[in-house]
PDB file of N, CA and C in Angstrom:
ATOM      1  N   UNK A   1    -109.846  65.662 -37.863  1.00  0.00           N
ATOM      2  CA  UNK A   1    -108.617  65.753 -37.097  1.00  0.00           C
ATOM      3  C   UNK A   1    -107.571  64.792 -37.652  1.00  0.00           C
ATOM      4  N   UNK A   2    -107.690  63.517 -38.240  1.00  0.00           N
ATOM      5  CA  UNK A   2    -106.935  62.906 -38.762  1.00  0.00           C
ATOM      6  C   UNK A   2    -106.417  63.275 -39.942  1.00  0.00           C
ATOM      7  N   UNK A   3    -107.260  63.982 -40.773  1.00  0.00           N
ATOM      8  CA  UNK A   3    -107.235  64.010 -42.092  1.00  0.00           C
ATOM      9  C   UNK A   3    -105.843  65.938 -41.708  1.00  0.00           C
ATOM     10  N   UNK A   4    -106.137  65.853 -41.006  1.00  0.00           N
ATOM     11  CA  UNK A   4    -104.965  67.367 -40.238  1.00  0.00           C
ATOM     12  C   UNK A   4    -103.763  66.820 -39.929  1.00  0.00           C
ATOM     13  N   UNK A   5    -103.603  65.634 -39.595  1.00  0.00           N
ATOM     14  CA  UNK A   5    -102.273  65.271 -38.859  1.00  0.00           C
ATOM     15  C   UNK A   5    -101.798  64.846 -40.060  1.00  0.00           C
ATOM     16  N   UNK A   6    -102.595  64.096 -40.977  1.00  0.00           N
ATOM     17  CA  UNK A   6    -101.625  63.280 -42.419  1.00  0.00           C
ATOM     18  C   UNK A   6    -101.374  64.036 -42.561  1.00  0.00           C
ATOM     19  N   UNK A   7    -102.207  65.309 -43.134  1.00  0.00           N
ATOM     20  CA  UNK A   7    -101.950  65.974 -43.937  1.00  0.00           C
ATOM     21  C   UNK A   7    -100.353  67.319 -43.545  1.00  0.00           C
ATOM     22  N   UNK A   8    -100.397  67.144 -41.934  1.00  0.00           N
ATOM     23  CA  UNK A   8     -99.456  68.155 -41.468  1.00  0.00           C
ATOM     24  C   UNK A   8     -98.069  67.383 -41.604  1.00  0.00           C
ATOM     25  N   UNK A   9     -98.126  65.723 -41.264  1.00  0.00           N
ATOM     26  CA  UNK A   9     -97.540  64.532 -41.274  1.00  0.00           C
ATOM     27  C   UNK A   9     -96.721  65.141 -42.609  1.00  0.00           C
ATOM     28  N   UNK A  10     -97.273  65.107 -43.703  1.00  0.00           N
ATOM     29  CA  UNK A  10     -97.466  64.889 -45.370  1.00  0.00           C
ATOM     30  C   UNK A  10     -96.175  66.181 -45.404  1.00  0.00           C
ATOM     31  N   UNK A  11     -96.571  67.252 -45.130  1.00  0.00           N
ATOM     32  CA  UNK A  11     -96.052  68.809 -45.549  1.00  0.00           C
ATOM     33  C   UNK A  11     -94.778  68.897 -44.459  1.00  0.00           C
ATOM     34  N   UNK A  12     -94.647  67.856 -43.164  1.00  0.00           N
ATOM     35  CA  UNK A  12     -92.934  68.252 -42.244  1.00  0.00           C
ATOM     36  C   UNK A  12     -92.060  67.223 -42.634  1.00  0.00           C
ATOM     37  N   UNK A  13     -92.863  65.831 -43.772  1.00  0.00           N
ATOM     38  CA  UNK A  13     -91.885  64.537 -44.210  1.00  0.00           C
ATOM     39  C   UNK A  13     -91.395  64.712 -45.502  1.00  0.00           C
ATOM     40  N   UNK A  14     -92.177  65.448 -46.308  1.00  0.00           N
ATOM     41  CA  UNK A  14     -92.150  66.236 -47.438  1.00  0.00           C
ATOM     42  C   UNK A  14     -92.846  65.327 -48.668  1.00  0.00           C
ATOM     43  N   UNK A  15     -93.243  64.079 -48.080  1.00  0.00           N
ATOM     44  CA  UNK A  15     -93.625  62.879 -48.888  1.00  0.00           C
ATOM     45  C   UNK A  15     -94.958  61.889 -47.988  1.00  0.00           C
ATOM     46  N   UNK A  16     -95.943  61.898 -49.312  1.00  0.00           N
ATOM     47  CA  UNK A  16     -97.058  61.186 -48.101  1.00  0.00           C
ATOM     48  C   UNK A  16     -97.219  59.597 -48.449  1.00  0.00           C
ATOM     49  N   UNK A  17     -97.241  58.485 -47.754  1.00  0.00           N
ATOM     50  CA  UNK A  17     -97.483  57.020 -47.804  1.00  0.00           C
ATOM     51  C   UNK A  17     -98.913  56.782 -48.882  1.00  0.00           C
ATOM     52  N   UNK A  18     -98.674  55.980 -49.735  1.00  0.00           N
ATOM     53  CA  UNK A  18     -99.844  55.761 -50.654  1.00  0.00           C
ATOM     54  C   UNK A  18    -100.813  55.637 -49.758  1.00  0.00           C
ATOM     55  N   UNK A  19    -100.725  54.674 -48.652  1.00  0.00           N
ATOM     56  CA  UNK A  19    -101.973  54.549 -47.910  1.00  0.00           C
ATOM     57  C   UNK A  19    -102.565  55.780 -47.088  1.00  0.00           C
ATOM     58  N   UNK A  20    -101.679  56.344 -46.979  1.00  0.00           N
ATOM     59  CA  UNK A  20    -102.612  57.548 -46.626  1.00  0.00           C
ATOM     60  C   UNK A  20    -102.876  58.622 -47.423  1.00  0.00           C
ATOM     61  N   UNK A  21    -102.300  58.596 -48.968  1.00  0.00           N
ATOM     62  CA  UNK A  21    -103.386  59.186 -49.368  1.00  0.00           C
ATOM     63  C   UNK A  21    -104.497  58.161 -50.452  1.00  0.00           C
ATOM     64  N   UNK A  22    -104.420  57.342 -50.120  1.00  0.00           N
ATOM     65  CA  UNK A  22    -105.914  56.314 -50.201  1.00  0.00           C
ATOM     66  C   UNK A  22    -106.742  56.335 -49.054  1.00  0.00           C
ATOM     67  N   UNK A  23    -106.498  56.330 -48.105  1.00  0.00           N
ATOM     68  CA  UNK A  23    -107.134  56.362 -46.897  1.00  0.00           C
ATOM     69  C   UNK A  23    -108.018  58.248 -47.067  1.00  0.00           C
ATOM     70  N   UNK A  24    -107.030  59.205 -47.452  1.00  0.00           N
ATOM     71  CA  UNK A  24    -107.721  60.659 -47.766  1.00  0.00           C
ATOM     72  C   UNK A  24    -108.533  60.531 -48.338  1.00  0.00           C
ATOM     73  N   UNK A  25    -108.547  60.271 -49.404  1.00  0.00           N
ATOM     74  CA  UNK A  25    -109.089  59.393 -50.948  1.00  0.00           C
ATOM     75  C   UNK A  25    -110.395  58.930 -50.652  1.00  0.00           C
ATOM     76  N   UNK A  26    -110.250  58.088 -49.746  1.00  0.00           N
ATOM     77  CA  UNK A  26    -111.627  57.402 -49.370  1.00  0.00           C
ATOM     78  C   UNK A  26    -112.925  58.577 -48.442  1.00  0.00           C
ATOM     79  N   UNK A  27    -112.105  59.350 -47.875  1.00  0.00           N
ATOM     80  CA  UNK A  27    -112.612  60.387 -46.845  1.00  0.00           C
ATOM     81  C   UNK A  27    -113.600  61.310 -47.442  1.00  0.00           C
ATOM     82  N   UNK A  28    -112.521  62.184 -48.714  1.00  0.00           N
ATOM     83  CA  UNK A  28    -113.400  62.880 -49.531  1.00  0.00           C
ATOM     84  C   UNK A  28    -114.368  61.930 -50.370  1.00  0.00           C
ATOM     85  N   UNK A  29    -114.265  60.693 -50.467  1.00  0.00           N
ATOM     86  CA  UNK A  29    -115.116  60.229 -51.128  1.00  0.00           C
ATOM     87  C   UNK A  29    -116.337  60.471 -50.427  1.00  0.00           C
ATOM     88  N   UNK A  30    -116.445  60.034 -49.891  1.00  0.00           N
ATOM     89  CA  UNK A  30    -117.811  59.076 -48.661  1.00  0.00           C
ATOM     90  C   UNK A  30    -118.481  60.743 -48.415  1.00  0.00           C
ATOM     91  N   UNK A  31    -117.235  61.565 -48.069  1.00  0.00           N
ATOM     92  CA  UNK A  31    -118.183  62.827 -47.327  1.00  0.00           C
ATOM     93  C   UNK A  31    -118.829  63.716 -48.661  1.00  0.00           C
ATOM     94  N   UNK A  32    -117.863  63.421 -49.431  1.00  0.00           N
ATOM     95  CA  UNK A  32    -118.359  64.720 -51.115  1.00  0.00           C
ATOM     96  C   UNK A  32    -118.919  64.235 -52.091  1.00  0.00           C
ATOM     97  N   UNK A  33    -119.138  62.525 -52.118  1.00  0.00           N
ATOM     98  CA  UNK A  33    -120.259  61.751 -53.352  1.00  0.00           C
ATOM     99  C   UNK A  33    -119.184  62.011 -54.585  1.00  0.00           C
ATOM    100  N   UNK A  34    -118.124  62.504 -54.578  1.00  0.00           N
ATOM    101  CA  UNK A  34    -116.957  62.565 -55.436  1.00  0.00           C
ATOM    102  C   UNK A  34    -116.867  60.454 -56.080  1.00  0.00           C
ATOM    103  N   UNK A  35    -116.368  60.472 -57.231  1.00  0.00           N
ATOM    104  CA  UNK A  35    -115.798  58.970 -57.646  1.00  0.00           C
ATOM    105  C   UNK A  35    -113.990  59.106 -56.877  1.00  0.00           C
ATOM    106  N   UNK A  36    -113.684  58.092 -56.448  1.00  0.00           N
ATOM    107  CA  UNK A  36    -112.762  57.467 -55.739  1.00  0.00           C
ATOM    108  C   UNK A  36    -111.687  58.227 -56.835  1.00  0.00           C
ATOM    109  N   UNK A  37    -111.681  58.427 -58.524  1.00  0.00           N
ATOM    110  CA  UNK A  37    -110.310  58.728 -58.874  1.00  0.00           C
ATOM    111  C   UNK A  37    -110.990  60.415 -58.571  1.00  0.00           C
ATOM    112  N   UNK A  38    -111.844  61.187 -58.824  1.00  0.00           N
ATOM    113  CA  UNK A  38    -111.940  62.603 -58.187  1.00  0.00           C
ATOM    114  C   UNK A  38    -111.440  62.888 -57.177  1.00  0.00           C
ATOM    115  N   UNK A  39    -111.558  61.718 -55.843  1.00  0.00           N
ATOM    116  CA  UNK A  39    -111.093  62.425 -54.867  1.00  0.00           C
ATOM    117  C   UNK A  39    -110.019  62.170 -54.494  1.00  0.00           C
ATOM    118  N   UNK A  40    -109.134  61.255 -54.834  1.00  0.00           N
ATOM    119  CA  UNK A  40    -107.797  61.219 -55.166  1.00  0.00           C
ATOM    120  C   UNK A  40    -107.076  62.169 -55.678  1.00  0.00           C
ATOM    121  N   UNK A  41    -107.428  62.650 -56.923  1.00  0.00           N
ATOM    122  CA  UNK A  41    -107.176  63.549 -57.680  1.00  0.00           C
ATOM    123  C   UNK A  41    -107.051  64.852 -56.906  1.00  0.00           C
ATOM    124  N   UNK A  42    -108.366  65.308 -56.142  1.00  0.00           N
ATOM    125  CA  UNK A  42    -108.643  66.368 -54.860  1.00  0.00           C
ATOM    126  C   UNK A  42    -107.465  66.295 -53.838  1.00  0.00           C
ATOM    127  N   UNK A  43    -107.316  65.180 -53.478  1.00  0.00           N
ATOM    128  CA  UNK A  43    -106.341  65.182 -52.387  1.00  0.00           C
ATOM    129  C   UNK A  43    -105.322  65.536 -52.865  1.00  0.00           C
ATOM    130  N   UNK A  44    -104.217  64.620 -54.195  1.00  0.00           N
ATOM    131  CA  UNK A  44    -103.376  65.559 -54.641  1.00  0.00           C
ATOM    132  C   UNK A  44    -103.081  67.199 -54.690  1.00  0.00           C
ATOM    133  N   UNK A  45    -104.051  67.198 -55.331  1.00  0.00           N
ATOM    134  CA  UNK A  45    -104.451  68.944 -55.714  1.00  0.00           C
ATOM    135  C   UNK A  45    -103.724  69.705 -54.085  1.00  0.00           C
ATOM    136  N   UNK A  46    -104.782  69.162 -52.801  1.00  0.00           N
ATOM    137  CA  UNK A  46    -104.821  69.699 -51.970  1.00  0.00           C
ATOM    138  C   UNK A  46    -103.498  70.136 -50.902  1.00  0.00           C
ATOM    139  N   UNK A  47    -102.881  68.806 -51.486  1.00  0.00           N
ATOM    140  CA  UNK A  47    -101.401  68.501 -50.827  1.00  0.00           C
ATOM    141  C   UNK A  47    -100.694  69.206 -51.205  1.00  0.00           C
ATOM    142  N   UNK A  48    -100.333  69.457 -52.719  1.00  0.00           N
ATOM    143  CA  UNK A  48     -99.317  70.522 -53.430  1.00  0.00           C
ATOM    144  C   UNK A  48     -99.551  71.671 -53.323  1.00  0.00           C
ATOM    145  N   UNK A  49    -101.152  72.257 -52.850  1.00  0.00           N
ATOM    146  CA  UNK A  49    -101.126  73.669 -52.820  1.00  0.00           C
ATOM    147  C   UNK A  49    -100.541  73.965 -51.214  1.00  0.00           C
ATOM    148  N   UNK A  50    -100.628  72.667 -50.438  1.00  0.00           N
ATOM    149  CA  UNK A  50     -99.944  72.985 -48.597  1.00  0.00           C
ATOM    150  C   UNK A  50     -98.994  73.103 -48.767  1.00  0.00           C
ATOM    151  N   UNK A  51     -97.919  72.515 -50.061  1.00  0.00           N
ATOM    152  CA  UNK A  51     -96.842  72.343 -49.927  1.00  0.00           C
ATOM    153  C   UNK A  51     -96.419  74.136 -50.583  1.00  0.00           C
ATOM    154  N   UNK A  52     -97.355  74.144 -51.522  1.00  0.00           N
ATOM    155  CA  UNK A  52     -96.682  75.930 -52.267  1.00  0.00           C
ATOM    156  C   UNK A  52     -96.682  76.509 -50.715  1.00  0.00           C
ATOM    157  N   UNK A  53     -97.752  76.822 -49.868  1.00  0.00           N
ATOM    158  CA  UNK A  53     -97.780  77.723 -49.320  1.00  0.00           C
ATOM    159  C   UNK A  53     -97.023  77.798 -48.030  1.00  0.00           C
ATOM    160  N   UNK A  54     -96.668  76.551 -47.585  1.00  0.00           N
ATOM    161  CA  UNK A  54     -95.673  75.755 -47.056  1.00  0.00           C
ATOM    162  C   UNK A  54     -94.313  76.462 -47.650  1.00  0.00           C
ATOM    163  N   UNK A  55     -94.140  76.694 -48.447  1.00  0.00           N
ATOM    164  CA  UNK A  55     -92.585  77.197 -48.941  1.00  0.00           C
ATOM    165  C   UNK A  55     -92.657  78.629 -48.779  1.00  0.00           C
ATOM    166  N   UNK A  56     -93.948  79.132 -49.647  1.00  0.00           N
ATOM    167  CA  UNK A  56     -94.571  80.653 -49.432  1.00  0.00           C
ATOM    168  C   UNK A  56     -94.246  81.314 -48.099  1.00  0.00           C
ATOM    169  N   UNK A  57     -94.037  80.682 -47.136  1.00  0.00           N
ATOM    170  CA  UNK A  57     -94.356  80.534 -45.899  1.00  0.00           C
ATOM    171  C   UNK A  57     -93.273  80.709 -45.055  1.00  0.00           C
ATOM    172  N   UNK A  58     -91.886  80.031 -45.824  1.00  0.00           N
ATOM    173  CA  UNK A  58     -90.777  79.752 -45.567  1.00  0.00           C
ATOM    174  C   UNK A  58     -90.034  80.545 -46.005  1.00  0.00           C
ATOM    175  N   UNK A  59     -90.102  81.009 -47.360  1.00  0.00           N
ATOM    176  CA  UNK A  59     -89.095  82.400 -48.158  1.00  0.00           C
ATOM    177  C   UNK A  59     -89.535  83.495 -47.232  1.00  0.00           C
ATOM    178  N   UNK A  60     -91.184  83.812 -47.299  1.00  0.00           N
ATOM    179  CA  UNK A  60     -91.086  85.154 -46.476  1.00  0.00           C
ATOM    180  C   UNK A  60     -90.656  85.447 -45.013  1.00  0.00           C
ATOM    181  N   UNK A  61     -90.331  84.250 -44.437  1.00  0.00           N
ATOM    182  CA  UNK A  61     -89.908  83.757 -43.140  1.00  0.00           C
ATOM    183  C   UNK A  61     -88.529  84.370 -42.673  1.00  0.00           C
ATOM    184  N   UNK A  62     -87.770  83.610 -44.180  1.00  0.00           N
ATOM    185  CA  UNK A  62     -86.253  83.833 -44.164  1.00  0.00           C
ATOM    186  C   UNK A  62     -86.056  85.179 -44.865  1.00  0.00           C
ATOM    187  N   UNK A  63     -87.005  85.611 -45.018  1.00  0.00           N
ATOM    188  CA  UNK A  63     -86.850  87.419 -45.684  1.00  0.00           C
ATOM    189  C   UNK A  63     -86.910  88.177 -44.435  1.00  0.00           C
ATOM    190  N   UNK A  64     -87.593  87.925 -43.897  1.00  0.00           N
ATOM    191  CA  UNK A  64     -88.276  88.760 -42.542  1.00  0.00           C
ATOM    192  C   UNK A  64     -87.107  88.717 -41.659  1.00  0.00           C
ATOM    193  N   UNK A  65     -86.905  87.686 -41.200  1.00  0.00           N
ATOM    194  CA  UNK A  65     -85.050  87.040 -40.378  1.00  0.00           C
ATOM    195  C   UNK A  65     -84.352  87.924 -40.766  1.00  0.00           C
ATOM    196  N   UNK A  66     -83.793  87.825 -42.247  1.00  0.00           N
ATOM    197  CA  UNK A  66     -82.555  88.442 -43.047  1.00  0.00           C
ATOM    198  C   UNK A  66     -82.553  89.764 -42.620  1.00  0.00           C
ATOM    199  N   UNK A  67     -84.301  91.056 -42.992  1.00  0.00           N
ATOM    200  CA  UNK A  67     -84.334  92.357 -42.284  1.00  0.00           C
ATOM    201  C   UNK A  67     -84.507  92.842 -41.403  1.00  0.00           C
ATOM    202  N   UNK A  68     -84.468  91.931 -40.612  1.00  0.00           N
ATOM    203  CA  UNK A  68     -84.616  92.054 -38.627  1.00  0.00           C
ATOM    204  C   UNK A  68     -83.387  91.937 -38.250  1.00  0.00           C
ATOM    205  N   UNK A  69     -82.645  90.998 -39.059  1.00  0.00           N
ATOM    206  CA  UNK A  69     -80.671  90.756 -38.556  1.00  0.00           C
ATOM    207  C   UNK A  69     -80.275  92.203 -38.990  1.00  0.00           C
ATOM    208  N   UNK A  70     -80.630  92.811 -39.991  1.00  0.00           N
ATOM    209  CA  UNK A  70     -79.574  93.926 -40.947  1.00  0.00           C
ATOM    210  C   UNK A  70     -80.554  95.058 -40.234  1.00  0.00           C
ATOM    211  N   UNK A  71     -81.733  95.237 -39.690  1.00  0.00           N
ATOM    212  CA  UNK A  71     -82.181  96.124 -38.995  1.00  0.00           C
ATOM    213  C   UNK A  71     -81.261  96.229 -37.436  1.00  0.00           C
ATOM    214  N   UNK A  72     -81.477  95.033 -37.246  1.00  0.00           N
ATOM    215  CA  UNK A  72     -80.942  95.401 -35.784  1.00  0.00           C
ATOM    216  C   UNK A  72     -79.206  95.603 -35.580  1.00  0.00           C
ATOM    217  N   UNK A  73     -78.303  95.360 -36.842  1.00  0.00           N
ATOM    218  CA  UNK A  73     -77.074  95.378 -36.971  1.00  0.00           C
ATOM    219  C   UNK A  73     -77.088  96.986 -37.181  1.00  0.00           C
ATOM    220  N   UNK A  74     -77.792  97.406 -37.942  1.00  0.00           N
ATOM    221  CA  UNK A  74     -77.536  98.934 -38.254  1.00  0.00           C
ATOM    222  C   UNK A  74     -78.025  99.842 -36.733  1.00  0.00           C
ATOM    223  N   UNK A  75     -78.943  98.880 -36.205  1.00  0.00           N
ATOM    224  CA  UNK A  75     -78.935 100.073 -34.904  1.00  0.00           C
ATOM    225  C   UNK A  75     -78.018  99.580 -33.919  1.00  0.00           C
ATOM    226  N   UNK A  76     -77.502  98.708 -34.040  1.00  0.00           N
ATOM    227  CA  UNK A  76     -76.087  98.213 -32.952  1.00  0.00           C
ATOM    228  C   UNK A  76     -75.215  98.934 -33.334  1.00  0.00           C
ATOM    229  N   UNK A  77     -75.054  99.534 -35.115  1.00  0.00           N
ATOM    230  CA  UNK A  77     -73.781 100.404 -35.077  1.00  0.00           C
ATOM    231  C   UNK A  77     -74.389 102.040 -35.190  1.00  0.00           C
ATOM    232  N   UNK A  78     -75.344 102.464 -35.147  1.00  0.00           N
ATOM    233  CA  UNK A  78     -75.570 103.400 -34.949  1.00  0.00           C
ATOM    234  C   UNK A  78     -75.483 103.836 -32.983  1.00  0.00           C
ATOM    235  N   UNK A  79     -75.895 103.205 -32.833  1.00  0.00           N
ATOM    236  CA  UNK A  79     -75.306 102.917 -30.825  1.00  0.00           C
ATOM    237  C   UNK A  79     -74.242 103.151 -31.014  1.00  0.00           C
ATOM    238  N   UNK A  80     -73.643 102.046 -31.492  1.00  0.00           N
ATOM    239  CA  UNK A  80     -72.181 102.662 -30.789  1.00  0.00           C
ATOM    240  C   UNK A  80     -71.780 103.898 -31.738  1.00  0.00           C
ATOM    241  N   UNK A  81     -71.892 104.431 -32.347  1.00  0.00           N
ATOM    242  CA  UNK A  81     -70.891 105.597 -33.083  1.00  0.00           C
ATOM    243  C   UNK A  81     -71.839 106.841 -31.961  1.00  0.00           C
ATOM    244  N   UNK A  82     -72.657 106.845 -32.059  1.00  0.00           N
ATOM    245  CA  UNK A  82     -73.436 107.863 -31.186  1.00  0.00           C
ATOM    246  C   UNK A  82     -73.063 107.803 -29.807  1.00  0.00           C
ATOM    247  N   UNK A  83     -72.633 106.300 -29.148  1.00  0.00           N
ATOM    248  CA  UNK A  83     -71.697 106.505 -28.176  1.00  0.00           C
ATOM    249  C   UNK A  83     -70.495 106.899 -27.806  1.00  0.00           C
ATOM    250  N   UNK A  84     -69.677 107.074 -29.040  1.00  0.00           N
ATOM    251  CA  UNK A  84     -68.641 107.362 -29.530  1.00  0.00           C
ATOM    252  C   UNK A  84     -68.528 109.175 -29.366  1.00  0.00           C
ATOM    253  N   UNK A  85     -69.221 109.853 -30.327  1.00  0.00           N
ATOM    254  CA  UNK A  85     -69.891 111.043 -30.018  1.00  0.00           C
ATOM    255  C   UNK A  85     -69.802 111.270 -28.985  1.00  0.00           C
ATOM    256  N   UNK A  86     -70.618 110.797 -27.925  1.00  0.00           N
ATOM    257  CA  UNK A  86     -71.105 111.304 -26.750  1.00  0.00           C
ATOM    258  C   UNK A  86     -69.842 111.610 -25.905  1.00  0.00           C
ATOM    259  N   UNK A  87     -69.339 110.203 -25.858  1.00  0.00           N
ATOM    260  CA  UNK A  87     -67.688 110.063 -24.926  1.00  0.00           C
ATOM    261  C   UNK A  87     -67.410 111.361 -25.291  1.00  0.00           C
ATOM    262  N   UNK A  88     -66.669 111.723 -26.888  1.00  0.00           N
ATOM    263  CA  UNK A  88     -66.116 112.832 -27.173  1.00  0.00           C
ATOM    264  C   UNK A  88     -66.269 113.537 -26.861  1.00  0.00           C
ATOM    265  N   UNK A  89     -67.486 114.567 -26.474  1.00  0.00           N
ATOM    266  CA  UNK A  89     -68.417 115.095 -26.251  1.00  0.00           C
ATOM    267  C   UNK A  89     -68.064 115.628 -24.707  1.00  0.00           C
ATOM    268  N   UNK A  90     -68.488 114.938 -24.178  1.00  0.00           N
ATOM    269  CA  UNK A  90     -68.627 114.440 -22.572  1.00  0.00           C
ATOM    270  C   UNK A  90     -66.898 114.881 -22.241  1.00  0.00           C
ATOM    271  N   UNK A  91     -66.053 113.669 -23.070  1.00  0.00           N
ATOM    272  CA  UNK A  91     -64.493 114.298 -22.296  1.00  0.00           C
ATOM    273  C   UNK A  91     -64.070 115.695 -22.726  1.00  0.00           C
ATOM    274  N   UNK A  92     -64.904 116.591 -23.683  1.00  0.00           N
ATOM    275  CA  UNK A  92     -64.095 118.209 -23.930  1.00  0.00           C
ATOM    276  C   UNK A  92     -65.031 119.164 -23.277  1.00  0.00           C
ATOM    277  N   UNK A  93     -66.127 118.811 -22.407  1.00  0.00           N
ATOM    278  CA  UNK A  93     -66.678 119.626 -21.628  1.00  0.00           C
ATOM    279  C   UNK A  93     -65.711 120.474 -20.628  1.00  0.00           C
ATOM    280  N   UNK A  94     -66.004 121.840 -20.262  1.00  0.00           N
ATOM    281  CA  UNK A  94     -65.418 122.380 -19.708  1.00  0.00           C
ATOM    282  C   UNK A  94     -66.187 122.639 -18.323  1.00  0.00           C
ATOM    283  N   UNK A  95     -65.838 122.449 -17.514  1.00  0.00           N
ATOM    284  CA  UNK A  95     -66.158 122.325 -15.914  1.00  0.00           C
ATOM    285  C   UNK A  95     -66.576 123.848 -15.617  1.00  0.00           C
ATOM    286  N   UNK A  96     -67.814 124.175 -15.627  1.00  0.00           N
ATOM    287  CA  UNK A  96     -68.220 125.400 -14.680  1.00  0.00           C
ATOM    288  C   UNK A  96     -67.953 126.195 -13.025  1.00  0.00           C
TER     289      UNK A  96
END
């Protein structure tokens, strides 16, 4: 759970404190029998791929936004012209 918060800490500051990733460092050590520069090395690794997917994450975000705005703009003007229609429509009816 800690090693979740640096690490979430790490990917919303955009930059992580040496000590915490020495403190990571030490984590994967102890739990993976890794040497202290391996798991350093690991933690790096681990950080830059949160950060790709972290962005990954963010373009398709602001893609999705962009065709939900231009989706829902085209059916706001398809409404109204079809309301437009209708009025027309509606005022040349002839009364039975």
């Amino acid at each position: 759970a800690e090693a979740a918060a640096i690490l979430a800490n790490a990917l919303s500051d955009g930059d992580t404190a040496s000590a915490d990733r020495t403190y990571l460092a030490q984590i994967v050590s102890t739990r993976t029998g890794l040497s202290p520069n391996d798991a350093a090395q690991r933690v790096s690794d681990v950080i830059a791929q949160a950060r790709q997917a972290a962005d990954a994450a963010r373009k398709a975000t602001a893609r999705l936004l962009l065709w939900t705005f231009l989706a829902l703009l085209i059916g706001a003007f398809c409404a109204s012209y079809a309301a437009t229609i209708g009025g027309r429509q509606r005022d040349h009816m002839k009364a039975l």
